[in-house]
Protein backbone atom coordinates (compact mmCIF):
# COMPACT_ATOMS: atom_id res chain seq x y z
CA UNK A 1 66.42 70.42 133.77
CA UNK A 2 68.83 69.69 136.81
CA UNK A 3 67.01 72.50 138.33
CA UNK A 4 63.95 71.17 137.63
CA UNK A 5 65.08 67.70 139.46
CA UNK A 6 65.99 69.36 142.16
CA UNK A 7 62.72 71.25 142.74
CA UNK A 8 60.88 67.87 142.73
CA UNK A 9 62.58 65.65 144.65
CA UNK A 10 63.24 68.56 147.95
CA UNK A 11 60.12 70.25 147.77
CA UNK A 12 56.79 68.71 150.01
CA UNK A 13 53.76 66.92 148.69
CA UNK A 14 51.80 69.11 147.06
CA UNK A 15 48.74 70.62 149.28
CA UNK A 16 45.87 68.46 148.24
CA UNK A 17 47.78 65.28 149.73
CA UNK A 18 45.66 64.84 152.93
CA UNK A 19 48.30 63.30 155.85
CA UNK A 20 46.96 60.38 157.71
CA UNK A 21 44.09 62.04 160.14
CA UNK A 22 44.93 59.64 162.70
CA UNK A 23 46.25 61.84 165.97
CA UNK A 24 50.00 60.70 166.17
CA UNK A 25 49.95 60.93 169.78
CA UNK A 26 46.95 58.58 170.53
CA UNK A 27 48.19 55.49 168.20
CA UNK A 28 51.37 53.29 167.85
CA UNK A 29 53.93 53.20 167.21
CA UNK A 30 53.88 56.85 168.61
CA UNK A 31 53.45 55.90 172.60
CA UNK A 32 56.55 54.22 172.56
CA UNK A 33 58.12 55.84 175.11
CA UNK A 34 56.53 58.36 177.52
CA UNK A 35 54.07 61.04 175.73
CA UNK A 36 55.98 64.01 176.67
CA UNK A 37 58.72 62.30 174.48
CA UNK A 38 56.56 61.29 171.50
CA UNK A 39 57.97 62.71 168.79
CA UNK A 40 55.59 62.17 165.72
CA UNK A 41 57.63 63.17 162.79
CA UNK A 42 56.99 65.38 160.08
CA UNK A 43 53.89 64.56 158.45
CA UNK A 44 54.58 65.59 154.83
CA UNK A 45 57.97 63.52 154.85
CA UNK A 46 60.87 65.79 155.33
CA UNK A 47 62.18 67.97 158.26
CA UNK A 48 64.16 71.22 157.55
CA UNK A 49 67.25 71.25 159.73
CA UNK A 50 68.98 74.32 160.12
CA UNK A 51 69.21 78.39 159.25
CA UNK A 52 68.01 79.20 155.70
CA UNK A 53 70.25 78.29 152.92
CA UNK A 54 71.99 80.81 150.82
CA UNK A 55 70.06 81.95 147.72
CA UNK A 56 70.78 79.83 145.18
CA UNK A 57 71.43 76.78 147.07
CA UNK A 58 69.12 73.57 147.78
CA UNK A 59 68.20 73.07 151.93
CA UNK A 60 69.73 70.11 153.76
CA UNK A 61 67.26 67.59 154.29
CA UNK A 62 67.20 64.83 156.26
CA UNK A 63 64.71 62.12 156.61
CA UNK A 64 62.82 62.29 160.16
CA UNK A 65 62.99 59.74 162.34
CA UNK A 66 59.62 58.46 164.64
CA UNK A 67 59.37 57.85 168.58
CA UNK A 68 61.41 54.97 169.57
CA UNK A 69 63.97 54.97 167.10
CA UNK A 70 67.02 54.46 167.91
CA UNK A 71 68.91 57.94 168.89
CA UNK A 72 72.48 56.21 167.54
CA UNK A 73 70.72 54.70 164.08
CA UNK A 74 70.93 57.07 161.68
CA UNK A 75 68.34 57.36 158.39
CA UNK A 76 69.70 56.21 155.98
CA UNK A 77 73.09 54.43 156.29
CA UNK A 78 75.84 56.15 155.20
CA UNK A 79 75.21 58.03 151.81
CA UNK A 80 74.87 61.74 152.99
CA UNK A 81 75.70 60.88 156.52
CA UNK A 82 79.03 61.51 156.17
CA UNK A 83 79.61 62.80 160.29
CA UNK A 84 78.57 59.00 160.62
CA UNK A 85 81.80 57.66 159.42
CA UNK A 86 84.93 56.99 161.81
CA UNK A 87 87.84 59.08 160.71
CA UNK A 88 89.34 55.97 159.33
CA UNK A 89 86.25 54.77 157.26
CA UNK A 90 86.52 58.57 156.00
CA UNK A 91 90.17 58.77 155.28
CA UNK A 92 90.09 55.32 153.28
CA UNK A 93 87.05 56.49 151.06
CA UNK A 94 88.93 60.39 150.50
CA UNK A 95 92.28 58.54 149.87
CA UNK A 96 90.79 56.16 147.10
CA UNK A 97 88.66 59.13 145.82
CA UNK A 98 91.26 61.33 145.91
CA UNK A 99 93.73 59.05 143.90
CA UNK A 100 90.79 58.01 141.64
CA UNK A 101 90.29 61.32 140.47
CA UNK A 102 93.66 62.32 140.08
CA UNK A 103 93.80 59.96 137.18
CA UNK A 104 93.12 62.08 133.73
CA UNK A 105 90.41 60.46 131.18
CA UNK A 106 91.15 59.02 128.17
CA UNK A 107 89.17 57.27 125.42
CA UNK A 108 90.46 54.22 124.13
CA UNK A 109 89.05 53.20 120.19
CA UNK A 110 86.75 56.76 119.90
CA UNK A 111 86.38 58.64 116.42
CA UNK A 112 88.23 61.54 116.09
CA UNK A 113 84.73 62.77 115.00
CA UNK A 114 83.30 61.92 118.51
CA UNK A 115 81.88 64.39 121.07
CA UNK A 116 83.60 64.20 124.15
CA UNK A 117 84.07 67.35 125.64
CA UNK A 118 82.47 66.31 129.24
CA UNK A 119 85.70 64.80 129.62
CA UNK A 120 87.09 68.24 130.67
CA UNK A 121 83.78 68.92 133.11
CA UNK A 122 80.69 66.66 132.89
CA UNK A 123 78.56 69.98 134.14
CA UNK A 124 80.20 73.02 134.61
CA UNK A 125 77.18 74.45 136.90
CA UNK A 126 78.21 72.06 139.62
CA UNK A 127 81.67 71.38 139.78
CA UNK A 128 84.82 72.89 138.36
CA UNK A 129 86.42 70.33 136.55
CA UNK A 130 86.39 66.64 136.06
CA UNK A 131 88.47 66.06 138.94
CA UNK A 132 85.88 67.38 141.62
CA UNK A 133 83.15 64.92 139.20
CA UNK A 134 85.36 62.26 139.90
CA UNK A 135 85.49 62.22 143.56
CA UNK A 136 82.14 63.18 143.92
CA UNK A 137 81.06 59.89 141.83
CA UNK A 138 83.91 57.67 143.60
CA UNK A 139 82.83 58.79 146.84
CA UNK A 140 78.97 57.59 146.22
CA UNK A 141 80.43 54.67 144.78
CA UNK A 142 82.34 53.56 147.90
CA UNK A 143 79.10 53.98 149.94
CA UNK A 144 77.04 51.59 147.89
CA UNK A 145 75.91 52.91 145.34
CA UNK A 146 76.52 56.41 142.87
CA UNK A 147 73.90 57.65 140.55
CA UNK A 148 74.43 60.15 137.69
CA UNK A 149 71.19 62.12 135.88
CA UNK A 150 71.85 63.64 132.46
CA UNK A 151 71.02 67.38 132.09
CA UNK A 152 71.52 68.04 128.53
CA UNK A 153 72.43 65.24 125.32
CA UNK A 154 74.71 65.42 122.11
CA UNK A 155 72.01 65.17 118.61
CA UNK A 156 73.54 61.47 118.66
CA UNK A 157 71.25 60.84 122.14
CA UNK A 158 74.10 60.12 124.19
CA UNK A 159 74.39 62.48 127.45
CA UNK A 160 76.12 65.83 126.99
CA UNK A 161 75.94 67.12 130.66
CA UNK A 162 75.97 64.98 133.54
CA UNK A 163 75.85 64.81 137.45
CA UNK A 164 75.82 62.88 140.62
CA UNK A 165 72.48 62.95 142.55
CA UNK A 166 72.92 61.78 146.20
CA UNK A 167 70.99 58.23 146.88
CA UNK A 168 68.57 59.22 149.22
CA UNK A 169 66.97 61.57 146.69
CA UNK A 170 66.62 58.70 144.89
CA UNK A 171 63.91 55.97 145.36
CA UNK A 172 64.54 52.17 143.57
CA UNK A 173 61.98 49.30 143.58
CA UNK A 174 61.76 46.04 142.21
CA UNK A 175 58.96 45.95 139.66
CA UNK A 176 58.52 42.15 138.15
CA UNK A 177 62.32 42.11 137.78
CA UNK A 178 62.99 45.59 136.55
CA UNK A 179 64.32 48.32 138.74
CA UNK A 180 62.11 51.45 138.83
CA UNK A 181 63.48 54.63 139.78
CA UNK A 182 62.07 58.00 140.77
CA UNK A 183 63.40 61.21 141.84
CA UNK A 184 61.09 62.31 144.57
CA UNK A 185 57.47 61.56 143.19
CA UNK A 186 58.57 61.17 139.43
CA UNK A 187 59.42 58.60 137.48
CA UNK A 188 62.95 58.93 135.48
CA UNK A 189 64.19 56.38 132.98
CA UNK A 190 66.89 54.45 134.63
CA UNK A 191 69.25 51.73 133.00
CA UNK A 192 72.25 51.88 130.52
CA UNK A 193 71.80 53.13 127.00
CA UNK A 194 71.07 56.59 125.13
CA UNK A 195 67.46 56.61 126.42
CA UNK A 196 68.40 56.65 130.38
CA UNK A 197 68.13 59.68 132.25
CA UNK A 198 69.57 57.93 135.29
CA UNK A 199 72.17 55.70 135.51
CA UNK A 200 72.85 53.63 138.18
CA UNK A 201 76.21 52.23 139.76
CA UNK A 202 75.93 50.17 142.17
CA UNK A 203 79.28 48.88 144.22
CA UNK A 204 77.32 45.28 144.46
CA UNK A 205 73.60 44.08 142.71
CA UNK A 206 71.76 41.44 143.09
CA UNK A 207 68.69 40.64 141.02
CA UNK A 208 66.88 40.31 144.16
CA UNK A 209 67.70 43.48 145.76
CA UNK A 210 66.99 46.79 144.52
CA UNK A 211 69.74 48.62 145.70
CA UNK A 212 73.62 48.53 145.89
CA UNK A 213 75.69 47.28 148.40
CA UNK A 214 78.95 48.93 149.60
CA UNK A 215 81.73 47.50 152.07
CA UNK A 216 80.18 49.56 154.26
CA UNK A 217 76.96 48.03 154.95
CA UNK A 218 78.99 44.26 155.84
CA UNK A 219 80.96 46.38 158.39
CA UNK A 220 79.24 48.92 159.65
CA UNK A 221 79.34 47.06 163.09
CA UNK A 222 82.89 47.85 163.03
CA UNK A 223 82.64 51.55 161.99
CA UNK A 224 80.78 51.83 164.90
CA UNK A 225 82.72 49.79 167.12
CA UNK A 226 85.65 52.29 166.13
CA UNK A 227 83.40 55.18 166.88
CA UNK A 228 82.80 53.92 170.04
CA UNK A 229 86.19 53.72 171.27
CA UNK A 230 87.23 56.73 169.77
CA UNK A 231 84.73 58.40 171.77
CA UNK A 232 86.07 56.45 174.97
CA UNK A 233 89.26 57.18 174.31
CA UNK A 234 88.37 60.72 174.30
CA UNK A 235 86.24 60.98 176.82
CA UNK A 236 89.40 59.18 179.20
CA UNK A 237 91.65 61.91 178.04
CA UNK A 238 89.09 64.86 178.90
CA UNK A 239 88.49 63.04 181.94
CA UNK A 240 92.26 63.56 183.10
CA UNK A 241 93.38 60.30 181.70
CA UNK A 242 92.08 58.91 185.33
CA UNK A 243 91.65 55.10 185.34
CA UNK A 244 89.72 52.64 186.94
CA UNK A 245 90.81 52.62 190.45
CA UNK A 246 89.87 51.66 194.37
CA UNK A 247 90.09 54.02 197.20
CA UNK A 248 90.57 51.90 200.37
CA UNK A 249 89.31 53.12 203.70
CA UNK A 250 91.20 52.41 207.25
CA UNK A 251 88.67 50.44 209.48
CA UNK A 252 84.84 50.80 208.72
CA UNK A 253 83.00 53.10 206.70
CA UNK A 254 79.53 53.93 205.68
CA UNK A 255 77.84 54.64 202.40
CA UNK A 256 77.68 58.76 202.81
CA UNK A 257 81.70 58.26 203.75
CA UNK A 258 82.12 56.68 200.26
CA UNK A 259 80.72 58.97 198.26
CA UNK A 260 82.20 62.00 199.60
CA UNK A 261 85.71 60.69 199.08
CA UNK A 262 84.98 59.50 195.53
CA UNK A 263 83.49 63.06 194.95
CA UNK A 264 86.49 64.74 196.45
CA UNK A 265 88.74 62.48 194.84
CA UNK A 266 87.64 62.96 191.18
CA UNK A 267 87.06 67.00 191.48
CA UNK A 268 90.65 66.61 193.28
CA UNK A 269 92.58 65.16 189.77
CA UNK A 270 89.92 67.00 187.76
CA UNK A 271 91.33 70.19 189.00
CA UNK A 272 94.48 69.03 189.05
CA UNK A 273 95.65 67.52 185.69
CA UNK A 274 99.20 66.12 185.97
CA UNK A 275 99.81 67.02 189.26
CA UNK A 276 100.80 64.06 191.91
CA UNK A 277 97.63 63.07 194.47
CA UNK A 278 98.07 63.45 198.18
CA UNK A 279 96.55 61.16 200.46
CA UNK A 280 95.87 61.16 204.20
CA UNK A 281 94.49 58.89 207.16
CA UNK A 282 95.13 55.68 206.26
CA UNK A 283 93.71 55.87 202.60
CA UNK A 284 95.03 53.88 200.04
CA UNK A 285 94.51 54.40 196.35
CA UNK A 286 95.08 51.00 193.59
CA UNK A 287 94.57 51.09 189.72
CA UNK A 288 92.41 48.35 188.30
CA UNK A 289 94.16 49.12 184.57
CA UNK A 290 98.06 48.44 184.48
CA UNK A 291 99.00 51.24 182.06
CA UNK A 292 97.60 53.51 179.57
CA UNK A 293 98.04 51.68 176.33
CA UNK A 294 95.77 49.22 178.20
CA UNK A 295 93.77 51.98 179.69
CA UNK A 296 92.83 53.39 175.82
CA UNK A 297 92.55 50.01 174.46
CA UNK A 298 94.89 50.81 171.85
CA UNK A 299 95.53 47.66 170.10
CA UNK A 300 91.76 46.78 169.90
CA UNK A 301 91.70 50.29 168.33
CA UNK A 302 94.24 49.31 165.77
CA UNK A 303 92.97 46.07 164.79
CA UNK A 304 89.26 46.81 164.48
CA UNK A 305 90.47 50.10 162.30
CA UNK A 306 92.84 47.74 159.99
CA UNK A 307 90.10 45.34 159.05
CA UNK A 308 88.09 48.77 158.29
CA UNK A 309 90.84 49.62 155.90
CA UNK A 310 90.98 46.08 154.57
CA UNK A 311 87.40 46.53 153.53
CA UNK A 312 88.19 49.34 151.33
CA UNK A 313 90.56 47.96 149.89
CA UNK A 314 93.34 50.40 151.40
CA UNK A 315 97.02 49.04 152.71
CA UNK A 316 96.75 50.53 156.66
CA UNK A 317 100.42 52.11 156.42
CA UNK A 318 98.69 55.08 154.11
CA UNK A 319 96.33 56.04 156.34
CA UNK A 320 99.02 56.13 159.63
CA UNK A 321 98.35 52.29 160.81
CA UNK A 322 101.35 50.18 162.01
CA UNK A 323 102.07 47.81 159.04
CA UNK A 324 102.18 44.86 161.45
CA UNK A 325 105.82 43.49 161.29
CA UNK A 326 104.66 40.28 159.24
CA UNK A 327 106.66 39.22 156.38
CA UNK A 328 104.62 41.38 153.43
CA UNK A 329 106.72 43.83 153.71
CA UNK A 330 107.10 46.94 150.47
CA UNK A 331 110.91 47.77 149.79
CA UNK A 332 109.70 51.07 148.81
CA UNK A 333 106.40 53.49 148.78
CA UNK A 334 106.11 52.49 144.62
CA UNK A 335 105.70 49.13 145.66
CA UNK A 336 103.23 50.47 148.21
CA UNK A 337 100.95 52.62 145.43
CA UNK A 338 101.64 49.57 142.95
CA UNK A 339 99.54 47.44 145.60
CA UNK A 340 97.89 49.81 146.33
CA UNK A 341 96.39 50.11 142.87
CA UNK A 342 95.80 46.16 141.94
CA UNK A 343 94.21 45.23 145.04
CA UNK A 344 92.00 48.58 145.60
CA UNK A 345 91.74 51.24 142.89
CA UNK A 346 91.89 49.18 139.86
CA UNK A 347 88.75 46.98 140.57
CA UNK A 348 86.89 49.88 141.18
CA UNK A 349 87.95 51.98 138.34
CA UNK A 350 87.43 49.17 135.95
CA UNK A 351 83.65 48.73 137.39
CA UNK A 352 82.96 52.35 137.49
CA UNK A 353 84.46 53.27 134.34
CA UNK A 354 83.54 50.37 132.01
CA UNK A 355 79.70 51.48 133.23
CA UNK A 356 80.05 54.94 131.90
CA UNK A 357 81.36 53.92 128.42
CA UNK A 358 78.35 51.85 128.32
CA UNK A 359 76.00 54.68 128.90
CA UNK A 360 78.10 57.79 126.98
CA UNK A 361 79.73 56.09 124.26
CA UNK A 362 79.17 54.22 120.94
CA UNK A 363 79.98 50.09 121.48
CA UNK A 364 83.48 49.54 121.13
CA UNK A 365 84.65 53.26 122.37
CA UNK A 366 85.67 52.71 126.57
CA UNK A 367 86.85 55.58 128.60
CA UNK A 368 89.54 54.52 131.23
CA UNK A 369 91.56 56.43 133.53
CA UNK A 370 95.19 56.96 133.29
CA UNK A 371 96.97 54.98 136.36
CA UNK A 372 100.47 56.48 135.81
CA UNK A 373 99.52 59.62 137.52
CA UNK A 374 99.24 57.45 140.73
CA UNK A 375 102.15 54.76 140.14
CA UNK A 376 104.45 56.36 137.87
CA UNK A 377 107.55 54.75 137.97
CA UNK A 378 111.18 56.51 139.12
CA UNK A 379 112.84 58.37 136.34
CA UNK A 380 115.59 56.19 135.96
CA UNK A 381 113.04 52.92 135.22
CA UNK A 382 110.64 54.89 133.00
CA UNK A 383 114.03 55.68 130.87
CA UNK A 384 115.33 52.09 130.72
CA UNK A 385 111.49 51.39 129.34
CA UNK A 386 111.61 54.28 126.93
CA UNK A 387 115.03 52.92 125.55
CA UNK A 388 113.76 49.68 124.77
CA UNK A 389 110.45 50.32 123.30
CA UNK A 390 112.62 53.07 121.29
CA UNK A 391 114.63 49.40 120.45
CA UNK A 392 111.52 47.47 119.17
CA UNK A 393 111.57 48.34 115.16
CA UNK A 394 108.79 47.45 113.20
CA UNK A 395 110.26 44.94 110.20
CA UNK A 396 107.73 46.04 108.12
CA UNK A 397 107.63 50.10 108.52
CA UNK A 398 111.08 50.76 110.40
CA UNK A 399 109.13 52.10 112.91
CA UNK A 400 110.29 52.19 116.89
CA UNK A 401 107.26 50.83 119.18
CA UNK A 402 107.98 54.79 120.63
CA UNK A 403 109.56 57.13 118.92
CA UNK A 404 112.15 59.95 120.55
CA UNK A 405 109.19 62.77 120.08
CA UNK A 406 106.38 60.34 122.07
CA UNK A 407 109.28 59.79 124.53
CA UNK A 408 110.28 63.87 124.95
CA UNK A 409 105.72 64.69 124.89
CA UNK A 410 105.53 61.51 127.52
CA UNK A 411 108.01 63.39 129.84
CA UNK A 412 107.02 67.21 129.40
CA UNK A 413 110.72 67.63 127.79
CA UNK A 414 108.91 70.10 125.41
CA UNK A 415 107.98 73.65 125.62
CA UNK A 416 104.71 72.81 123.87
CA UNK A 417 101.50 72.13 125.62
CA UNK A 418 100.28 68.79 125.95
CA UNK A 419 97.23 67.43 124.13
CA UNK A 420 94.15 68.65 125.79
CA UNK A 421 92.49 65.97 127.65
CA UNK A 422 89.17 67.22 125.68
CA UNK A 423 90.44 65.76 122.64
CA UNK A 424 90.28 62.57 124.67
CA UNK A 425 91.77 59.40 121.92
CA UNK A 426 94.72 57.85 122.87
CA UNK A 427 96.57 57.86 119.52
């Protein structure tokens, strides 16, 4: 079936679609531009970029663009243009993913009768375990929106086999209210429930939009703002690090004069990286930048790449950013993770998770992630709370609230191996 999907939505219209006859070259929008630059597009929708895939493997595809679009606009936003993305947009969306799907699966309230075992690997023909699921899904998430298409179903109608399907194979319109989705020119059954094929997660709906909204698409002027001094700042430091300057010239001088000394003077500390200048006859040479910090625009940098950070919900001290100096200040990194997890993961994991217990499970069974893989406390606190929950006796049954053996599996004390994370019930 997932190979089936994938067929549809990459291959072209089929051959008795007509294109538009028009001549792309003689009607707008196509003369924007000079003709020699017209570039039309690819008249049955898609352009193959790039050698032949391996056998096996689906083509990249990428959705053309027409004359007079923008060269620095890409199509579409951000879900599968991941080169799009500053470094720091990237490194916030791997660290949350990352973290997200270091954090096992449990169920919380399931039967011990339930069918669960896509808890170890939702579909074992695309990934190789539920870790590289989870970051796949919490990576689409943090770009707007993540959908997942069932491939195979328990006899209860609930979805055995599951993946993520990128967003732009994926088409959603508003239909009096509903949202329709298809997967290149079919129709799948979208929504929440044992029926859907497709579910959709969207980081933010609206009733009057058809797709979801990320963090992303409210600052993607500053993504692009930190692109774009990135790139200066690179291009200044491939350029010799030479700043603005003037070159003053004794008495008069013409136009032709100018140039040749600016020529001579930039192939001069081209050529000769580090290396003191030497001037003669009277010239003078004076900076128009005071240092380099000013030069690279380096606090601009930081603050535009902090609010970035801030957006995704990630403190700027874990992805290298100076912590500011203000007053919230973290006595240690636990503190750090603890925030870390409140402010950031937890919303996220709550949304995201509490939508796939709606579409895999029974009412009343949730799956939920495991957080004390990511803030685990230090050993000596997670023995002072073992000692007093081992305190807490039940009046009725004489019963700790955790018993030495919970305390010795909780810790890996044992030589036995843990529960497998298949049989997925917190007891």
């Amino acid at each position: 079936m997932a190979a089936r999907w994938s067929f549809r939505a990459l291959r072209p219209p089929p051959d008795d679609i007509v294109p538009n006859p028009n001549d792309p070259l003689s009607v707008p929008p196509s003369t924007v531009g000079p003709d020699q630059l017209v570039t039309p597009g690819d008249l049955n929708g898609v352009v193959f970029e790039g050698d032949s895939p391996p056998a096996g493997s689906p083509p990249v595809v990428w959705p053309s663009a027409w004359s007079g679009w923008p060269s620095d606009w890409w199509t579409p936003a951000w879900n599968g243009r991941v080169s799009a993305l500053s470094d720091t947009a990237w490194m916030c969306i791997d660290l949350n993913s990352s973290a997200l799907a270091s954090m096992p699966p449990y169920l919380v309230g399931a039967a011990a009768s339930l069918s669960t075992d896509w808890l170890g690997n939702p579909d074992p023909e695309f990934y190789n375990c539920w870790d590289e699921f989870a970051k796949d899904l919490f990576w689409a998430y943090h770009t707007g929106e993540a959908f997942l298409l069932a491939t195979a179903r328990y006899s209860t109608g609930y979805p055995a086999r599951f993946h993520v399907v990128p967003a732009w194979m994926v088409t959603v319109e508003l239909d009096q209210g509903y949202r329709v989705y298809r997967i290149g020119d079919q129709r799948v059954a979208g929504g929440v429930g044992p029926g859907s094929d497709l579910l959709h997660i969207p980081y933010r709906i609206t009733t009057d939009v058809a797709r979801g909204q990320g963090p992303l698409d409210a600052g993607a002027a500053r993504v692009v703002a930190a692109e774009t001094l990135t790139r200066y700042a690179t291009q200044l430091a491939s350029g010799g690090g030479i700043p603005h300057s003037i070159l003053r010239l004794p008495g008069e001088g013409n136009a032709q004069q100018a140039a040749e000394l600016k020529a001579q003077w930039v192939a001069a500390r081209l050529s000769s990286i580090g290396e003191p200048a030497v001037l003669a006859g009277g010239i003078e040479w004076e900076p128009t930048q005071v240092n380099p910090k000013d030069m690279a625009l380096v606090e601009l940098q930081q603050l535009n790449e902090s609010r970035i950070c801030s957006m995704l919900g990630v403190p700027p001290f874990l992805v290298g950013l100076p912590s500011g100096g203000d007053s919230m200040t973290y006595s240690n990194v636990t503190q750090i993770f603890d925030f870390h997890w409140r402010s950031g993961l937890k919303p996220k994991a709550s949304a995201v998770m509490g939508t796939l217990s709606n579409w895999l499970l029974p009412r009343g069974t949730r799956v939920e992630l495991n957080r004390d893989a990511y803030i685990e406390p230090e050993p000596l606190q997670r023995a002072q709370t073992a000692q007093i929950l081992n305190s807490i006796v039940d009046p009725a049954t004489g019963q700790p609230a955790l018993s030495v053996a919970e305390i010795r599996a909780a810790e890996r004390l044992d030589n036995s191996t843990p529960v497998p994370v298949s049989d997925g019930v917190l007891r």
